[in-house]
Protein backbone atom coordinates (compact mmCIF):
# COMPACT_ATOMS: atom_id res chain seq x y z
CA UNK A 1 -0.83 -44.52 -55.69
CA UNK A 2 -4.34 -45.90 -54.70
CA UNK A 3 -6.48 -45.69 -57.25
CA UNK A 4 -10.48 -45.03 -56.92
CA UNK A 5 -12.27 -47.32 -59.03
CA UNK A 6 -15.10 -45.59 -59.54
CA UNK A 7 -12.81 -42.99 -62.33
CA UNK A 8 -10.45 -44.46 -65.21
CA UNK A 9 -6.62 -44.43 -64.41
CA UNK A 10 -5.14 -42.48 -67.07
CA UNK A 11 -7.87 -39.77 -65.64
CA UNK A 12 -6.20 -39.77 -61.96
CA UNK A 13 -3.16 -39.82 -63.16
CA UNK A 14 -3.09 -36.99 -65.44
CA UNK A 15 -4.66 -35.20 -62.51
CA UNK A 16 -1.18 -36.14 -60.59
CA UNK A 17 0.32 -34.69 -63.61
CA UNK A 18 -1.61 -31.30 -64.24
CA UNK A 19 -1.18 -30.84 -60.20
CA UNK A 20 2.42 -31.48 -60.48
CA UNK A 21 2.76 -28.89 -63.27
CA UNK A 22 0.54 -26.65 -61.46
CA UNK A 23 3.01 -26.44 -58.40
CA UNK A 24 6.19 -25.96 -60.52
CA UNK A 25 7.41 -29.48 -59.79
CA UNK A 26 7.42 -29.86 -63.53
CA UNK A 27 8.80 -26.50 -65.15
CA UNK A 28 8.37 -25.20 -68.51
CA UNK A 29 10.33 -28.40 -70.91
CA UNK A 30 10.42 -30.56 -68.18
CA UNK A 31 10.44 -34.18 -70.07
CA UNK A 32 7.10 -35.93 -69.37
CA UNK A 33 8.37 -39.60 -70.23
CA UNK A 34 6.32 -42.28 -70.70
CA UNK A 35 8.23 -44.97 -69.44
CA UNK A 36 8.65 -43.35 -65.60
CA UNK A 37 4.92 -42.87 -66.06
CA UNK A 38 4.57 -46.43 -66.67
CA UNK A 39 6.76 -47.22 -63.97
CA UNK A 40 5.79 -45.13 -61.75
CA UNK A 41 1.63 -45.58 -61.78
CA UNK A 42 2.54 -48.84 -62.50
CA UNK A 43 0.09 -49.21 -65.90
CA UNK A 44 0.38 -50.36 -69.17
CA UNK A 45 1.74 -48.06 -72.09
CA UNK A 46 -1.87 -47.87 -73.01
CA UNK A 47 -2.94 -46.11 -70.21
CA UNK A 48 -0.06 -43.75 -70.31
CA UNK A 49 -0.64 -42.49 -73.98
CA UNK A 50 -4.32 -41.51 -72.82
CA UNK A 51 -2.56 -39.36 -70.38
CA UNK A 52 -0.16 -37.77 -72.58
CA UNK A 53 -3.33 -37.22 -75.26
CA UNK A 54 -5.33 -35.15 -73.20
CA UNK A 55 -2.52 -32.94 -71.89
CA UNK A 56 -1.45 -32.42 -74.67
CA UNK A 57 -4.89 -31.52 -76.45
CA UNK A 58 -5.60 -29.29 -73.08
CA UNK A 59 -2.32 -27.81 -74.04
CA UNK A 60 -0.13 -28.80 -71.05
CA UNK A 61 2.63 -30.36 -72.85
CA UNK A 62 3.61 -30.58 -76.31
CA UNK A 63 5.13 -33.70 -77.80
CA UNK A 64 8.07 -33.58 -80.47
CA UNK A 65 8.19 -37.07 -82.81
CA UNK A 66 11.70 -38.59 -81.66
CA UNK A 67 12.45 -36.20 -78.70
CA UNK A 68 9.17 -37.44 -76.46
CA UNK A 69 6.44 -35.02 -74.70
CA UNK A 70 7.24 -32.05 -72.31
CA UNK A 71 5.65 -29.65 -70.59
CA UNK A 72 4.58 -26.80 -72.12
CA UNK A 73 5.79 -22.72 -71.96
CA UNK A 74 2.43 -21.59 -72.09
CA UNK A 75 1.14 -24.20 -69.31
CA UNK A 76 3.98 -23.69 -67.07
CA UNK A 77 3.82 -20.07 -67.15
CA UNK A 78 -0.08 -19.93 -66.77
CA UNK A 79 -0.54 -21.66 -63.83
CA UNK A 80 -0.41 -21.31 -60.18
């Protein structure tokens, strides 16, 4: 992914993320892990918890302590 400088990273990529829930790629429970994320984007853990923090506070995934963060029912069924 190229990344515009002008906009933090954890912002583009949790626009990859809300687009990919958008379009069904990730369904309803789908696992959002951290580590691919980190992989993936290629950032630091850092960066990927800033993601997960604002989906999850606009309600797009949930995240269980010891299980990790997944989409959400309400998201996945709301959008499109």
């Amino acid at each position: 992914m190229e990344y515009d400088p002008t906009r933090p990273k954890w912002m583009q990529i949790a626009d990859v993320i809300r687009e990919r829930i958008a379009t069904g790629e990730y369904p309803a429970h789908h696992l959002i892990s951290e580590v691919r994320m980190e992989q993936e984007f290629d950032v630091a853990r850092g960066t990927v918890r800033k993601v997960t923090a604002a989906l999850r506070e606009e309600g797009l995934i949930v995240t269980t302590p010891g299980m990790g963060s997944f989409v959400a029912a309400k998201a996945a069924s709301s959008e499109g």
